[in-house]
C-alpha atoms as a PDB file:
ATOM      1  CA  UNK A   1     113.089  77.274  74.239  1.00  0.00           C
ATOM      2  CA  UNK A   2     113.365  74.802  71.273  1.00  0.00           C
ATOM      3  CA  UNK A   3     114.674  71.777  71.330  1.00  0.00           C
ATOM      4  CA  UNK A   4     117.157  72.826  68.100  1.00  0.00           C
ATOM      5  CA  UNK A   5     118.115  76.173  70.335  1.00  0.00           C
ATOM      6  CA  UNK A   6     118.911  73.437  73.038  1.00  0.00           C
ATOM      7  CA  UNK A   7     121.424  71.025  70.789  1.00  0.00           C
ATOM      8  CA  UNK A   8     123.674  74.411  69.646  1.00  0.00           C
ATOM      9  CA  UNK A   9     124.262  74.743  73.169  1.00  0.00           C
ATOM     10  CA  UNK A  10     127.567  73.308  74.784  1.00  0.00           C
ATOM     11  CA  UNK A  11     127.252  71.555  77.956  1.00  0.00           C
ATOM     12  CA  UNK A  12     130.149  71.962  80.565  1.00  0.00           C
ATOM     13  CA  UNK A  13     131.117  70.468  83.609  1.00  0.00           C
ATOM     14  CA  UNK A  14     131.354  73.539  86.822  1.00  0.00           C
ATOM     15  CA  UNK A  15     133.558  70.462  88.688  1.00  0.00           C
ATOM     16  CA  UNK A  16     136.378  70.187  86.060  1.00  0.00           C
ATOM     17  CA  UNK A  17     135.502  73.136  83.541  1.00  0.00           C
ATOM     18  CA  UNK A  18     135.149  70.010  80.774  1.00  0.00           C
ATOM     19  CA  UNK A  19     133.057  70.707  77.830  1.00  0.00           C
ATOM     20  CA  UNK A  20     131.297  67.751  77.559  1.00  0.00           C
ATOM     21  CA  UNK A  21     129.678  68.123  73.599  1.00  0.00           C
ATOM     22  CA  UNK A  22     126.204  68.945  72.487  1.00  0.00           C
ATOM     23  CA  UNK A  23     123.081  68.280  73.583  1.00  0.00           C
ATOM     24  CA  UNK A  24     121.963  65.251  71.292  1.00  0.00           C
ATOM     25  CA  UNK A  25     118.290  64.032  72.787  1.00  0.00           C
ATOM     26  CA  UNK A  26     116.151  64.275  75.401  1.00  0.00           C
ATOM     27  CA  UNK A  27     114.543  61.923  78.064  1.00  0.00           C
ATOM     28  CA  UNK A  28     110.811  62.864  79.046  1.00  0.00           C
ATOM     29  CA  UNK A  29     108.982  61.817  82.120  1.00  0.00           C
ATOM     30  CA  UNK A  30     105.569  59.946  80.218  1.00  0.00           C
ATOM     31  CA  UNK A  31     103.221  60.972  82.913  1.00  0.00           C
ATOM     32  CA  UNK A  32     103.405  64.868  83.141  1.00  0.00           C
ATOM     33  CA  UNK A  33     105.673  65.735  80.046  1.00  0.00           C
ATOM     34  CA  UNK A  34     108.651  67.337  82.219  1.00  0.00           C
ATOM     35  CA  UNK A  35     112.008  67.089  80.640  1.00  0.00           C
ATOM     36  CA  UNK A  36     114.328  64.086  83.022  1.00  0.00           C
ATOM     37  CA  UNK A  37     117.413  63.846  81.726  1.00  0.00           C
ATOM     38  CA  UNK A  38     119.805  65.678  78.492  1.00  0.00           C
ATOM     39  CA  UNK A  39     121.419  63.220  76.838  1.00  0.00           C
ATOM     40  CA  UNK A  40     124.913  64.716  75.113  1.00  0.00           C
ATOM     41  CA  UNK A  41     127.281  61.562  73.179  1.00  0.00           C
ATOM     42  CA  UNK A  42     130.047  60.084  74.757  1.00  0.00           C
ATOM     43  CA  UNK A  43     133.578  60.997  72.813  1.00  0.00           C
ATOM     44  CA  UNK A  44     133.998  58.891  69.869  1.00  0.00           C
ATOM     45  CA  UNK A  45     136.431  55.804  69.988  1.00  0.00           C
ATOM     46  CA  UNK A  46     139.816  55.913  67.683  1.00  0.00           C
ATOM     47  CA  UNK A  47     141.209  59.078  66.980  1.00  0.00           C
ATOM     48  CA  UNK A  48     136.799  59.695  66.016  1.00  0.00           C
ATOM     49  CA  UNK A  49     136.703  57.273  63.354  1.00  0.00           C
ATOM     50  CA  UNK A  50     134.444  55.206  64.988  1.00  0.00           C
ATOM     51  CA  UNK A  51     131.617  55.484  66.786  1.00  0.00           C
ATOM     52  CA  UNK A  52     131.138  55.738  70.821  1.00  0.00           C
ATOM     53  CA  UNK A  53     130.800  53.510  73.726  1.00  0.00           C
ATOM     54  CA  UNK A  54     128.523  55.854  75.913  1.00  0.00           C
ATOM     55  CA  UNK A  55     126.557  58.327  76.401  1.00  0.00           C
ATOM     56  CA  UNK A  56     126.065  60.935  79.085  1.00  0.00           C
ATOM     57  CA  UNK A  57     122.555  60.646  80.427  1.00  0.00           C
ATOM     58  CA  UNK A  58     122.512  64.149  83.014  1.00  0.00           C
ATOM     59  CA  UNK A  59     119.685  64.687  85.646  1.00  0.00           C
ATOM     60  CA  UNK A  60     118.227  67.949  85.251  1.00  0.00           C
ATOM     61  CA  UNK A  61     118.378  68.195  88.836  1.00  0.00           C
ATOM     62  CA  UNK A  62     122.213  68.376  88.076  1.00  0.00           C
ATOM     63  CA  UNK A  63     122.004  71.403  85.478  1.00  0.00           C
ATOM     64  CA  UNK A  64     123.265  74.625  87.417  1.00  0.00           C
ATOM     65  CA  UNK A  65     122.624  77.488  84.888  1.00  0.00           C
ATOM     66  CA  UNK A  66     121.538  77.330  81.082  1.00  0.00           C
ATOM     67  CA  UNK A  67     122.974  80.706  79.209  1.00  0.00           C
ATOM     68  CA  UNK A  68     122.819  82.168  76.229  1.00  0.00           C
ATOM     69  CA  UNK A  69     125.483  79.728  74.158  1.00  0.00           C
ATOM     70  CA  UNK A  70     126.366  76.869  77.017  1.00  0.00           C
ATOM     71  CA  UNK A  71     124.545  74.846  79.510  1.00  0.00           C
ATOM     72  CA  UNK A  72     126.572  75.239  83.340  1.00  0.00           C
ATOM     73  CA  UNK A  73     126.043  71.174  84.368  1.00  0.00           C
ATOM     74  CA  UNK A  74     127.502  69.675  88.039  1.00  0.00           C
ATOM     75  CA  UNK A  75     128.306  66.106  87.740  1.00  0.00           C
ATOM     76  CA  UNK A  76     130.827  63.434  87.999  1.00  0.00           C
ATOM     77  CA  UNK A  77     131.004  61.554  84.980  1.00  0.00           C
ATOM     78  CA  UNK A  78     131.163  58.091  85.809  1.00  0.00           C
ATOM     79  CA  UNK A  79     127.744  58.660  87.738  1.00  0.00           C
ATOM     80  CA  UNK A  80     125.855  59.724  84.738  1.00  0.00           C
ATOM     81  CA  UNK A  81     127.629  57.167  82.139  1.00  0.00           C
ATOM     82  CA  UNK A  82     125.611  54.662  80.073  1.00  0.00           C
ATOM     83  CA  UNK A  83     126.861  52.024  77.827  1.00  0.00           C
ATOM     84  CA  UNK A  84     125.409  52.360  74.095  1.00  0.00           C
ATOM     85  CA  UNK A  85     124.475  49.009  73.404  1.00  0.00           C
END
């Protein structure tokens, strides 16, 4: 798969059946080239005007099932939060 298949893909969240956004970036593991987290955007700040406060930063450990237009992810949210600085 390509990473451009991978951003058209929606993730969502199996514990509250959220859809979380798109994947936006990926975090690699530097010694043996494995994919370690999906990165998808936080939701932007006033009424989406302005830009966000965090990002979601998901283990792929914690991806359940990647299909065809969405990717199946089991998380809770405040775990996997990280503040854009």
């Amino acid at each position: 798969m390509r990473f451009c298949e991978f951003q058209k893909k929606e993730v969502i969240n199996v514990c509250d059946c959220k859809c979380l956004g798109n994947v936006c970036d990926l975090e690699f593991d530097e010694h043996d080239g494995c994919i370690r987290t999906i990165i998808v955007p936080g939701p932007a700040k006033f009424f989406g005007c302005v830009g966000r406060e965090f990002e979601l930063h998901i283990p792929c450990c914690k991806i359940v099932k990647i299909g065809p237009d969405i990717i199946l992810v089991d998380i809770e949210e405040k775990e996997v939060r990280k503040k854009i600085q």
